[in-house]
N, C-alpha and C. Protein backbone atom coordinates (compact mmCIF):
# COMPACT_ATOMS: atom_id res chain seq x y z
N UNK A 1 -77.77 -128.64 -143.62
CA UNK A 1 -78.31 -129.79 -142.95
C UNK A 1 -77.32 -130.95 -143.09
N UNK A 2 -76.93 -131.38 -141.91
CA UNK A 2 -75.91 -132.50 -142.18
C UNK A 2 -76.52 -133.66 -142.70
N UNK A 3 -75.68 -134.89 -143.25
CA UNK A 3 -76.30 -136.17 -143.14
C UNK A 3 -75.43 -136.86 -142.93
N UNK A 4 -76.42 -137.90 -142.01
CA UNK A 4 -75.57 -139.12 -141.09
C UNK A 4 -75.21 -140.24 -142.11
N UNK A 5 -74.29 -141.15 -142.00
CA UNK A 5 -74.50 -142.03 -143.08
C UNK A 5 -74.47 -143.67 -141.58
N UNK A 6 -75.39 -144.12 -142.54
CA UNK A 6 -75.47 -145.35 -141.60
C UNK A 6 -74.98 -146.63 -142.67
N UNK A 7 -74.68 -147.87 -141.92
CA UNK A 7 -73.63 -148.82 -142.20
C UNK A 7 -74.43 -150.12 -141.57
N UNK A 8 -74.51 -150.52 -142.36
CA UNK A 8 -75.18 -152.26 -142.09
C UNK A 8 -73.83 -153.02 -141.89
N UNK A 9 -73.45 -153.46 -140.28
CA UNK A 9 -72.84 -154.44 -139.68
C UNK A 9 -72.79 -155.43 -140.66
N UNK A 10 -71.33 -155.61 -140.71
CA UNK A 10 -70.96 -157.26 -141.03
C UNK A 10 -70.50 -158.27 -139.37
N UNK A 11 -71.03 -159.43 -139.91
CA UNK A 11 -71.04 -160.38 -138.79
C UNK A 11 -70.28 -161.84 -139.12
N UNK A 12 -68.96 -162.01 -138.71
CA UNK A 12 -68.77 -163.39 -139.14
C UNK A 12 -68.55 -164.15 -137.80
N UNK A 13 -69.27 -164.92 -137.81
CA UNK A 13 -69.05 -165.75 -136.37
C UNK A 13 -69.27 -167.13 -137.00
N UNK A 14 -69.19 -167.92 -137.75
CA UNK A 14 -69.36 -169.05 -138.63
C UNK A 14 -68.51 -169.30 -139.64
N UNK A 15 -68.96 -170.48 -140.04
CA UNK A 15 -67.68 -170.84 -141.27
C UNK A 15 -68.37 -172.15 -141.80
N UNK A 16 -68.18 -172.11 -142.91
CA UNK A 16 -68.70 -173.35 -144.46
C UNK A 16 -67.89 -174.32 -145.13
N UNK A 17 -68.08 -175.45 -145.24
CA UNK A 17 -67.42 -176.79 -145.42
C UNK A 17 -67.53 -177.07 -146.77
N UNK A 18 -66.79 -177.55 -147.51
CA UNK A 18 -67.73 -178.36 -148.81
C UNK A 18 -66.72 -179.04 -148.76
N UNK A 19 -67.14 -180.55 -148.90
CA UNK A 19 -66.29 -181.78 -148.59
C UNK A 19 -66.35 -182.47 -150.31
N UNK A 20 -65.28 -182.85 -150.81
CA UNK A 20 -65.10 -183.07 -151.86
C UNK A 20 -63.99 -185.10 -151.50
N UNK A 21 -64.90 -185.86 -152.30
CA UNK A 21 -64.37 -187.23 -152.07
C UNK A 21 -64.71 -187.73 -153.79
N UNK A 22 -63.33 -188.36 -153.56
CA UNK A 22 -62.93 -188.96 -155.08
C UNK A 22 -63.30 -190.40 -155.08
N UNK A 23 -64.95 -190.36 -156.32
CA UNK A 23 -65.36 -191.65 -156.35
C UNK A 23 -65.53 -192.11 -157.87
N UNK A 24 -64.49 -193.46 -158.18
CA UNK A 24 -65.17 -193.66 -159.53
C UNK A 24 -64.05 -192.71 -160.26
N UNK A 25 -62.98 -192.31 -159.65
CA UNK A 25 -62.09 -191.25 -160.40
C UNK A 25 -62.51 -189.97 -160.80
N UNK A 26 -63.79 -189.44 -159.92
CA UNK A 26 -64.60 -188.21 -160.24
C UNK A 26 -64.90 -187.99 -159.04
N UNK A 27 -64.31 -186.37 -158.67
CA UNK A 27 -65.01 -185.85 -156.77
C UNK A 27 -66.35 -185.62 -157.33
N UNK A 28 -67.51 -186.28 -156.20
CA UNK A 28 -67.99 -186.14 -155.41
C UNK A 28 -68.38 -185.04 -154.22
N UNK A 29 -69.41 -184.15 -154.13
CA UNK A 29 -69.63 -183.47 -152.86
C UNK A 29 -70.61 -183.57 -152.19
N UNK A 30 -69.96 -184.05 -150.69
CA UNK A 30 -70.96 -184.31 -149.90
C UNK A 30 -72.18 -183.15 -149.80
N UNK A 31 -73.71 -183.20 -149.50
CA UNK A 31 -74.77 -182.53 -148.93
C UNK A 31 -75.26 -182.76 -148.06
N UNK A 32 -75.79 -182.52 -147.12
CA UNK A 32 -76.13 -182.66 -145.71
C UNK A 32 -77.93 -182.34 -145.38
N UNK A 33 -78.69 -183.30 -145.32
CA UNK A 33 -80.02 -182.64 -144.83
C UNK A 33 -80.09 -182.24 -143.11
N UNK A 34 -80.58 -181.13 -143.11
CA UNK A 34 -80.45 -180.49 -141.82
C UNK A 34 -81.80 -180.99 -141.47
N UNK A 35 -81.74 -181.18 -139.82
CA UNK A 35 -82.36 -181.50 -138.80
C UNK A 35 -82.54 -180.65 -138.01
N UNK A 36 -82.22 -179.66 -137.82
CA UNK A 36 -82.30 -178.74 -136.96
C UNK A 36 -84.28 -177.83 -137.09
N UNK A 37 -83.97 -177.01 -136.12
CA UNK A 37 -85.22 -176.14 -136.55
C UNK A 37 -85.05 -174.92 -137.64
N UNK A 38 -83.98 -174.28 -137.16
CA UNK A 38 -83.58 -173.43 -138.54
C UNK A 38 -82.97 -174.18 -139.61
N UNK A 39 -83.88 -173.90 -140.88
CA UNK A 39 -83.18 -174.59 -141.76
C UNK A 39 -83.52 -176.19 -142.06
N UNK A 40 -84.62 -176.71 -140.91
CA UNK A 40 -84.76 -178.29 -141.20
C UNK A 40 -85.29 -178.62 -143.36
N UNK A 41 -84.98 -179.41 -143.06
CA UNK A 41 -85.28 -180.01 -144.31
C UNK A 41 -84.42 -179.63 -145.77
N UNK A 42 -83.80 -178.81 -145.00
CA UNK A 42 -82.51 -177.94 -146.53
C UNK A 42 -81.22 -178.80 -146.52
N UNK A 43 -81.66 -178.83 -147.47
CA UNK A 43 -79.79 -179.59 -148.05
C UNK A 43 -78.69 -178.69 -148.22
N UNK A 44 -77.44 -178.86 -147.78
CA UNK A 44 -76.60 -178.16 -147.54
C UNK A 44 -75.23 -178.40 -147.41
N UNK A 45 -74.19 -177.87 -147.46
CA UNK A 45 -72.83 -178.19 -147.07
C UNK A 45 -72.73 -177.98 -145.79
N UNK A 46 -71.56 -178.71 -144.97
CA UNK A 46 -71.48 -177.97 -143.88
C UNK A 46 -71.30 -176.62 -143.18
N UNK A 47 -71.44 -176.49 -141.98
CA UNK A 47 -71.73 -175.07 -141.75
C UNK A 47 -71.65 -175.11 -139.94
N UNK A 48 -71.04 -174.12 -139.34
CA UNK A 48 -71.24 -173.97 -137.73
C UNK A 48 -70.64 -172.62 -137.23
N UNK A 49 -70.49 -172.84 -136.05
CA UNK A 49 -70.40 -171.50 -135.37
C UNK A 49 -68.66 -171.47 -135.13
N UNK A 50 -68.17 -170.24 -134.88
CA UNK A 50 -66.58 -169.93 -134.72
C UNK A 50 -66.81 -170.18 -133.30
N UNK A 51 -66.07 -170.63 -132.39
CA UNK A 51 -66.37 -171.24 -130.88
C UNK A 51 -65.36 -170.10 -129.98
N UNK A 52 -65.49 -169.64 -129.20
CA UNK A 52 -64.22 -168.76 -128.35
C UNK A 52 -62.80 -169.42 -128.50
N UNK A 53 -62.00 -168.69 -128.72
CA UNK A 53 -60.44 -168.53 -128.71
C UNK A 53 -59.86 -170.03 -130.04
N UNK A 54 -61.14 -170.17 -131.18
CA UNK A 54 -60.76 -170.73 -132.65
C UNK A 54 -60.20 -170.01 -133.51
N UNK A 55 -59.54 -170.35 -134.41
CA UNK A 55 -59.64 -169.68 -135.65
C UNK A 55 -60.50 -170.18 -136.83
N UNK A 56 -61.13 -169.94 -137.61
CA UNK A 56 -61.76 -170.21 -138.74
C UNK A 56 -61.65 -171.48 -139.12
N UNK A 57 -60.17 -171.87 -139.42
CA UNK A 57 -59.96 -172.93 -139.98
C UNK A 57 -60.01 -174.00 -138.69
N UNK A 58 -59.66 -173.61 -137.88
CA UNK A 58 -59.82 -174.65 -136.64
C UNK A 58 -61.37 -175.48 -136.66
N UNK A 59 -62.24 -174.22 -136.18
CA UNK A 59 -63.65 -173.94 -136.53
C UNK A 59 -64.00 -175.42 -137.77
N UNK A 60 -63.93 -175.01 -138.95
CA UNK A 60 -63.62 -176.03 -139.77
C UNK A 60 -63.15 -177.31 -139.32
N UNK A 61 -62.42 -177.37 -139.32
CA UNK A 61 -61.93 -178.69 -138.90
C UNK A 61 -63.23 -179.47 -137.88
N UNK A 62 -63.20 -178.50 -136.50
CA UNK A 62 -64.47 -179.09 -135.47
C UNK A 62 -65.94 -179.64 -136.22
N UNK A 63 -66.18 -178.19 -137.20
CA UNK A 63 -67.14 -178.56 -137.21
C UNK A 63 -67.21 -180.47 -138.48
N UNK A 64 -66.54 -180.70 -139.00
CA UNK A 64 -66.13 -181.53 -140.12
C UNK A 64 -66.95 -182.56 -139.03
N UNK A 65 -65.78 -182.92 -138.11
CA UNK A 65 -65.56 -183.94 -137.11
C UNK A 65 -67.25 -184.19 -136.47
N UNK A 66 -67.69 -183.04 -135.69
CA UNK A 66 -69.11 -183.56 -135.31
C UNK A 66 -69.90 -183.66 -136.11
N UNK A 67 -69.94 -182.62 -137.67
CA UNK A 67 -71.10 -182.73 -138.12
C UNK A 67 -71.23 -184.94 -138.77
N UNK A 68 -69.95 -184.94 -139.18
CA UNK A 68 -69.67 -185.93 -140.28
C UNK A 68 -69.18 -187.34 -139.60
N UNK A 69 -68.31 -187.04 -139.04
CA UNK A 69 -67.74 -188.02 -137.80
C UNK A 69 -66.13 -188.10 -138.98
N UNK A 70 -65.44 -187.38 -139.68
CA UNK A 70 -64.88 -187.19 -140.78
C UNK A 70 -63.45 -186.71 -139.59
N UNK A 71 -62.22 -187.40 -140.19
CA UNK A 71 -61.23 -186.98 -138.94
C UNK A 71 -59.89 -186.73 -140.03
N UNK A 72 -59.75 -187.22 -141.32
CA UNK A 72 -59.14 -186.90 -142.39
C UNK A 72 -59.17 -186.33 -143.38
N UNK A 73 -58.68 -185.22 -143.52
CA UNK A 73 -59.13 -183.98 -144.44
C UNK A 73 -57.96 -183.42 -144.47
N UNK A 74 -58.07 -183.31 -146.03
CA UNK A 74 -56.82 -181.89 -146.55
C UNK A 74 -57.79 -180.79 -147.12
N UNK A 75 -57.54 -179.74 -146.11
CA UNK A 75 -58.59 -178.69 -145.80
C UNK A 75 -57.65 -177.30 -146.90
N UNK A 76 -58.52 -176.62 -147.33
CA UNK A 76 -57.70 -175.61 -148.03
C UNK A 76 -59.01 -174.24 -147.83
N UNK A 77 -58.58 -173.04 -147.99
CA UNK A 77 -59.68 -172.11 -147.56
C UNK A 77 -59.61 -171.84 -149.34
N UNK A 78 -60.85 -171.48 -149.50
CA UNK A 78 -62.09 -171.31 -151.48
C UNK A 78 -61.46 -169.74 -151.57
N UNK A 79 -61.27 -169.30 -150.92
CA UNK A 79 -61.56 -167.32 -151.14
C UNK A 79 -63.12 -166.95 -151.35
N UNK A 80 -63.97 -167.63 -150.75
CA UNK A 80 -65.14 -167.74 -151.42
C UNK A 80 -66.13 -167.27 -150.23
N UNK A 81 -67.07 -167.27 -149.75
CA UNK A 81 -67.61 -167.08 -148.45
C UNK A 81 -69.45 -166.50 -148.76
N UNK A 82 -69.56 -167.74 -147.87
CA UNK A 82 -71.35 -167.65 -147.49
C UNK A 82 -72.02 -166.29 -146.97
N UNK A 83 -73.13 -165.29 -147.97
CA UNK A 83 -73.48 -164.36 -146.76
C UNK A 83 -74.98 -164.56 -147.00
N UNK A 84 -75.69 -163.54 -146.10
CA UNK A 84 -76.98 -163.59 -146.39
C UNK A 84 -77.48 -162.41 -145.27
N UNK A 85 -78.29 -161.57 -145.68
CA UNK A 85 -78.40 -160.27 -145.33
C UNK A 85 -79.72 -160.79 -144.48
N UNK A 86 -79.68 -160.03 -142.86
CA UNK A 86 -80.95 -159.87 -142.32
C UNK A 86 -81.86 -159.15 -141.64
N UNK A 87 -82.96 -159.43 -142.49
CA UNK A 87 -83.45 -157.58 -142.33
C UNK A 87 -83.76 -157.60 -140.71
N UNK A 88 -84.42 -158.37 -140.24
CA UNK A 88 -84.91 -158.67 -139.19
C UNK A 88 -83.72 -157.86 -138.16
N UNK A 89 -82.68 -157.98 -138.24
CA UNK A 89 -81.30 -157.38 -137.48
C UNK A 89 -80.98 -156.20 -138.02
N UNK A 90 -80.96 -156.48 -139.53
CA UNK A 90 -80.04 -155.48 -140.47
C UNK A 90 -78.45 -155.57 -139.91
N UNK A 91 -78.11 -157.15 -140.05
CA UNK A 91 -76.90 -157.16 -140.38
C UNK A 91 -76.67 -157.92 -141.60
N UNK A 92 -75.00 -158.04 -142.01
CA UNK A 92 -74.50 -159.49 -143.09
C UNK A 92 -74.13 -160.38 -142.70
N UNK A 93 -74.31 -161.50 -142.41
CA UNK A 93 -73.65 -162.47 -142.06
C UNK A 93 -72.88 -163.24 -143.06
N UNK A 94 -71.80 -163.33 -143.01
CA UNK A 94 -70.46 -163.89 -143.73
C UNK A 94 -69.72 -165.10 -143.10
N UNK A 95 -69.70 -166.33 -143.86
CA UNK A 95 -69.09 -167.21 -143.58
C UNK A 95 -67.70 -167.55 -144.76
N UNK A 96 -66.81 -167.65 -144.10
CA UNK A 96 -65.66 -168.51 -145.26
C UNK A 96 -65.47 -169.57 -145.68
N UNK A 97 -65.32 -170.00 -146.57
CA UNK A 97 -66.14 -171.03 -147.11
C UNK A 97 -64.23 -172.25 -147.43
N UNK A 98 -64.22 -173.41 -146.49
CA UNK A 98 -63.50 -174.22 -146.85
C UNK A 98 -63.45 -175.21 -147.32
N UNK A 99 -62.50 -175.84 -148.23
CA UNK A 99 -62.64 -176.81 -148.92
C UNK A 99 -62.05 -178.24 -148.16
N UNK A 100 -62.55 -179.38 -147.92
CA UNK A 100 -61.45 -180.54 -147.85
C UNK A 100 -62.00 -181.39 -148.69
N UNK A 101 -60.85 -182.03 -148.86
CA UNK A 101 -60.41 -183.37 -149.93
C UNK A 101 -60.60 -184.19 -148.59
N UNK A 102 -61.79 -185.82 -149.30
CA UNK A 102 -61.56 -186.83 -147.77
C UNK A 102 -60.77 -187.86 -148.62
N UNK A 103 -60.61 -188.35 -147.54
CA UNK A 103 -59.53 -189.88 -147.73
C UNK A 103 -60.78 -190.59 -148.29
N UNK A 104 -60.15 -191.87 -149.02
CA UNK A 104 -61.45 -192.68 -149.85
C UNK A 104 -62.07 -193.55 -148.74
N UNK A 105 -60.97 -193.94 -147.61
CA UNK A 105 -61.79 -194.67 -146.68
C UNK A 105 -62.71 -193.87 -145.34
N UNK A 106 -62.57 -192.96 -145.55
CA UNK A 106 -63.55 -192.08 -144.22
C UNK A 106 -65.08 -192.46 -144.80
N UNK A 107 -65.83 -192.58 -143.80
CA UNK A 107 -67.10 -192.84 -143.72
C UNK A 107 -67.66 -191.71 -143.00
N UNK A 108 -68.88 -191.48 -143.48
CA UNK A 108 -70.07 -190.32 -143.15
C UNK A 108 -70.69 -191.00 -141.74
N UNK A 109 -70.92 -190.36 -140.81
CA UNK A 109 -71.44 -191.10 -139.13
C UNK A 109 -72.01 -189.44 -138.94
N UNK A 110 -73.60 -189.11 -138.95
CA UNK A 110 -73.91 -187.92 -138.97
C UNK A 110 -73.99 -187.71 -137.03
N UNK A 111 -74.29 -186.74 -137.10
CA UNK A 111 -74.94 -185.84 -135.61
C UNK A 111 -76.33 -185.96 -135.30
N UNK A 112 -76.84 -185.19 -134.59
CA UNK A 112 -78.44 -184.76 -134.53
C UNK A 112 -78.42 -183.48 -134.80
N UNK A 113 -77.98 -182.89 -135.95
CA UNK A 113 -78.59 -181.72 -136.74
C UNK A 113 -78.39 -182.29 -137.79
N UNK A 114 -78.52 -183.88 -138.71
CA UNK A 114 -78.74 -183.84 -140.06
C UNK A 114 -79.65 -184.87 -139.81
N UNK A 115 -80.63 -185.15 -140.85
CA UNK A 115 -81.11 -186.32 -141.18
C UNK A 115 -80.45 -187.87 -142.32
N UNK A 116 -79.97 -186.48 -143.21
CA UNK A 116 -79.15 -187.36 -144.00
C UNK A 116 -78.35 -186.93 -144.83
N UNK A 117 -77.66 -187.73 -145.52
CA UNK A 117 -76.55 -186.96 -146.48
C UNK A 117 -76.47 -187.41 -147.62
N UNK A 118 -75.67 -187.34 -148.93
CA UNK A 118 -75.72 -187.82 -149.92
C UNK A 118 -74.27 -187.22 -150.76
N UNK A 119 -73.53 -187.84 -151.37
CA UNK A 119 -72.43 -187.74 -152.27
C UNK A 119 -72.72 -187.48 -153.41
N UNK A 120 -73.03 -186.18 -153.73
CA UNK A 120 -73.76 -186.05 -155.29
C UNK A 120 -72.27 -185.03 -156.12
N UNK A 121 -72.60 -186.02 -157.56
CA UNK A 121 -71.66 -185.18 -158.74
C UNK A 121 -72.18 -183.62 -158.63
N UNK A 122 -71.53 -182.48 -158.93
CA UNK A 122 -71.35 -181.06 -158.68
C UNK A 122 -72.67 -180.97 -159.49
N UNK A 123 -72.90 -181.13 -160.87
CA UNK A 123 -74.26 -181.07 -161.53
C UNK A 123 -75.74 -180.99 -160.34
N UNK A 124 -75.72 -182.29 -160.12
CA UNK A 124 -76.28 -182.72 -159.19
C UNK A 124 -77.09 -181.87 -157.53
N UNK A 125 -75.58 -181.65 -156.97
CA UNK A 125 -75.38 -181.04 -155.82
C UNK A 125 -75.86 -179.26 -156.16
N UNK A 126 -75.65 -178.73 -157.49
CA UNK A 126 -76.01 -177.52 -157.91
C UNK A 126 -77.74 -177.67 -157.69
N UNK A 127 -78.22 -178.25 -158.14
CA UNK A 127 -79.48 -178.47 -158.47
C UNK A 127 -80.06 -178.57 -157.12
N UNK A 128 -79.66 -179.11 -156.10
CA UNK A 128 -80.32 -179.93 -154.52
C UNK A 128 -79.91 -178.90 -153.59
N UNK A 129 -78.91 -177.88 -153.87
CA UNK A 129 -78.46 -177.10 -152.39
C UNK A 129 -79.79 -176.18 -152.59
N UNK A 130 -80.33 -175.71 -151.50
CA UNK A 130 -81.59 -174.99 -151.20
C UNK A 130 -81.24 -173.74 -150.87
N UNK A 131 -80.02 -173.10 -150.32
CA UNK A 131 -79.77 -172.01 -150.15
C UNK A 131 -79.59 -171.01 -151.10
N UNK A 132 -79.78 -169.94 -151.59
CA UNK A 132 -79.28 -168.68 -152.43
C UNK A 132 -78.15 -168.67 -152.05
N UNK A 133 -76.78 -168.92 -153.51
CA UNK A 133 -75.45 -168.56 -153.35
C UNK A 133 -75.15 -169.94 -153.02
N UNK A 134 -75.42 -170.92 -152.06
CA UNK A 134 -74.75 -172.06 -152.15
C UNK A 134 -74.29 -172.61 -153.80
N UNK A 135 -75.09 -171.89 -154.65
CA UNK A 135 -74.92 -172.89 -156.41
C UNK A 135 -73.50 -172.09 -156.73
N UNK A 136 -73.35 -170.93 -156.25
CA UNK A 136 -72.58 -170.20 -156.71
C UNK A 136 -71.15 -170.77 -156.26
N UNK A 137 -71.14 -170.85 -154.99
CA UNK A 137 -69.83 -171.44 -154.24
C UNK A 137 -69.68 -172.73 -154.72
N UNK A 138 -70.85 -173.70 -154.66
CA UNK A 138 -70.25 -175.14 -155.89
C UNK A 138 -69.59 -174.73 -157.18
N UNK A 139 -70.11 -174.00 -157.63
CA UNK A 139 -69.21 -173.30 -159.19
C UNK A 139 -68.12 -173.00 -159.08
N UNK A 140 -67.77 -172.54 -158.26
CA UNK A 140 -66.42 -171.91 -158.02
C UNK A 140 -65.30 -173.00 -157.65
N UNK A 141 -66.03 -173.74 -156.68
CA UNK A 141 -65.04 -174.68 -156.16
C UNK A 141 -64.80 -175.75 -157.05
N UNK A 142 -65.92 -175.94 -158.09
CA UNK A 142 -65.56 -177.06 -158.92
C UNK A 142 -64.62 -176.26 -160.08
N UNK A 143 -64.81 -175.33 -160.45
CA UNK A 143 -63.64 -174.56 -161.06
C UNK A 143 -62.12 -174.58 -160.86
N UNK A 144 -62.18 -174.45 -159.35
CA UNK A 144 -60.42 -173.67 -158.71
C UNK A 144 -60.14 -175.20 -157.76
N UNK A 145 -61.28 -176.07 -157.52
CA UNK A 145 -60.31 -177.40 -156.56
C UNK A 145 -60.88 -178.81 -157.66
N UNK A 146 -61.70 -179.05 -158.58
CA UNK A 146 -62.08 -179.76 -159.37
C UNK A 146 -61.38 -180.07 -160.74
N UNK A 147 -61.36 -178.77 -161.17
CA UNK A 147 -61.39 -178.61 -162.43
C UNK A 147 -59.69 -178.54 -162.53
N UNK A 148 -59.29 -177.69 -161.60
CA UNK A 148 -57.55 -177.27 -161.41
C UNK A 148 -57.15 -177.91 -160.24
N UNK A 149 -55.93 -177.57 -160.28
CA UNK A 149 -55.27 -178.04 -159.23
C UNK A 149 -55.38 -176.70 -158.32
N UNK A 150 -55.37 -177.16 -156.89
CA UNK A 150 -56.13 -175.64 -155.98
C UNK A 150 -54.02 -175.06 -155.74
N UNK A 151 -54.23 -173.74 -155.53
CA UNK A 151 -53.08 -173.32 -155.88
C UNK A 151 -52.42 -173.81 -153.93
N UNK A 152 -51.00 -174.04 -154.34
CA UNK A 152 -50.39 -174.19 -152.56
C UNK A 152 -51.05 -173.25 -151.63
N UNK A 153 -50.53 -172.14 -151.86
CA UNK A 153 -51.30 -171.08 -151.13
C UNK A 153 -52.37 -171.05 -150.21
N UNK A 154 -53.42 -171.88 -150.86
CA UNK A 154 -54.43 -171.74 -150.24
C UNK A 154 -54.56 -172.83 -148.98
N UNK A 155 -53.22 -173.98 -148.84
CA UNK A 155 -53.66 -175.11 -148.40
C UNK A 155 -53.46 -174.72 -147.27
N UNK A 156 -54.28 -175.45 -146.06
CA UNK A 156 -53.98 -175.00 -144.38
C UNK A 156 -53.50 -176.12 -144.01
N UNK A 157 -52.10 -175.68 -143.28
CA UNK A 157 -51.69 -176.92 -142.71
C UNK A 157 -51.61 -177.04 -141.01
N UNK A 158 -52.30 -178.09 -140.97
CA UNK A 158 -52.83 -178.31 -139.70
C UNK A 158 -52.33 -179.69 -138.67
């Protein structure tokens, strides 16, 4: 008797922000309350869709700009990446998860998918992100872009 083996689709069509601003001589990461219908009321980092003929980091960049109104950023990619399994489909959805550093003078000017935002210390921001795995990706990033210096490698230059 043979057996078939079946394979749960991975899906990346998205990509994840975490905006890091130096206040007080201590980064700061922005959170975002969503407005939307999926997801209203969750606090979050940024997050959007890969758009036809982007790359990831491009993606990034766009989404920075509408979600935040944010036009200065030294963007670097985490190695890190958002998923979340759905049964409803039975696929993974996988996002890559990028980092930028903002300039001290950029100001937050939201969209109509947030209500509001807030600059919270990593402690903080661990405690308030609502997603499973978002605590995990703050850990990391305050580890490898906080804690260290983030290695060249990773930086995108744009």
């Amino acid at each position: 008797m043979s057996k078939e083996n079946f394979e749960v689709p991975l899906r990346c069509k998205g990509i994840a922000v975490v905006l890091l601003k130096k206040i007080n001589n201590e980064y700061k990461v922005l959170l975002l309350k969503r407005a939307t219908p999926i997801l209203r009321d969750v606090w979050c980092y940024i997050g959007g869709s890969i758009e036809n003929g982007e790359t990831a980091w491009e993606s990034a960049l766009r989404e920075i700009k509408e979600e935040t109104g944010i036009s200065k950023v030294l963007l670097y990619t985490s190695n890190k990446f958002d998923q979340i399994y759905s049964p409803k489909e039975n696929y993974i959805y996988m996002a890559p998860v990028f980092v930028g550093y903002v300039e001290d003078d950029e100001e937050v000017t939201l969209n109509d998918e947030h209500s509001d935002y807030k600059w919270l210390w990593f402690d903080e921001a661990i405690d308030t992100v609502s997603l499973p795995g978002n605590d995990d990706v703050l850990l990391s990033i305050e580890k490898h872009f906080v804690m260290n210096k983030p290695p060249e490698y990773l930086r995108i230059e744009h």
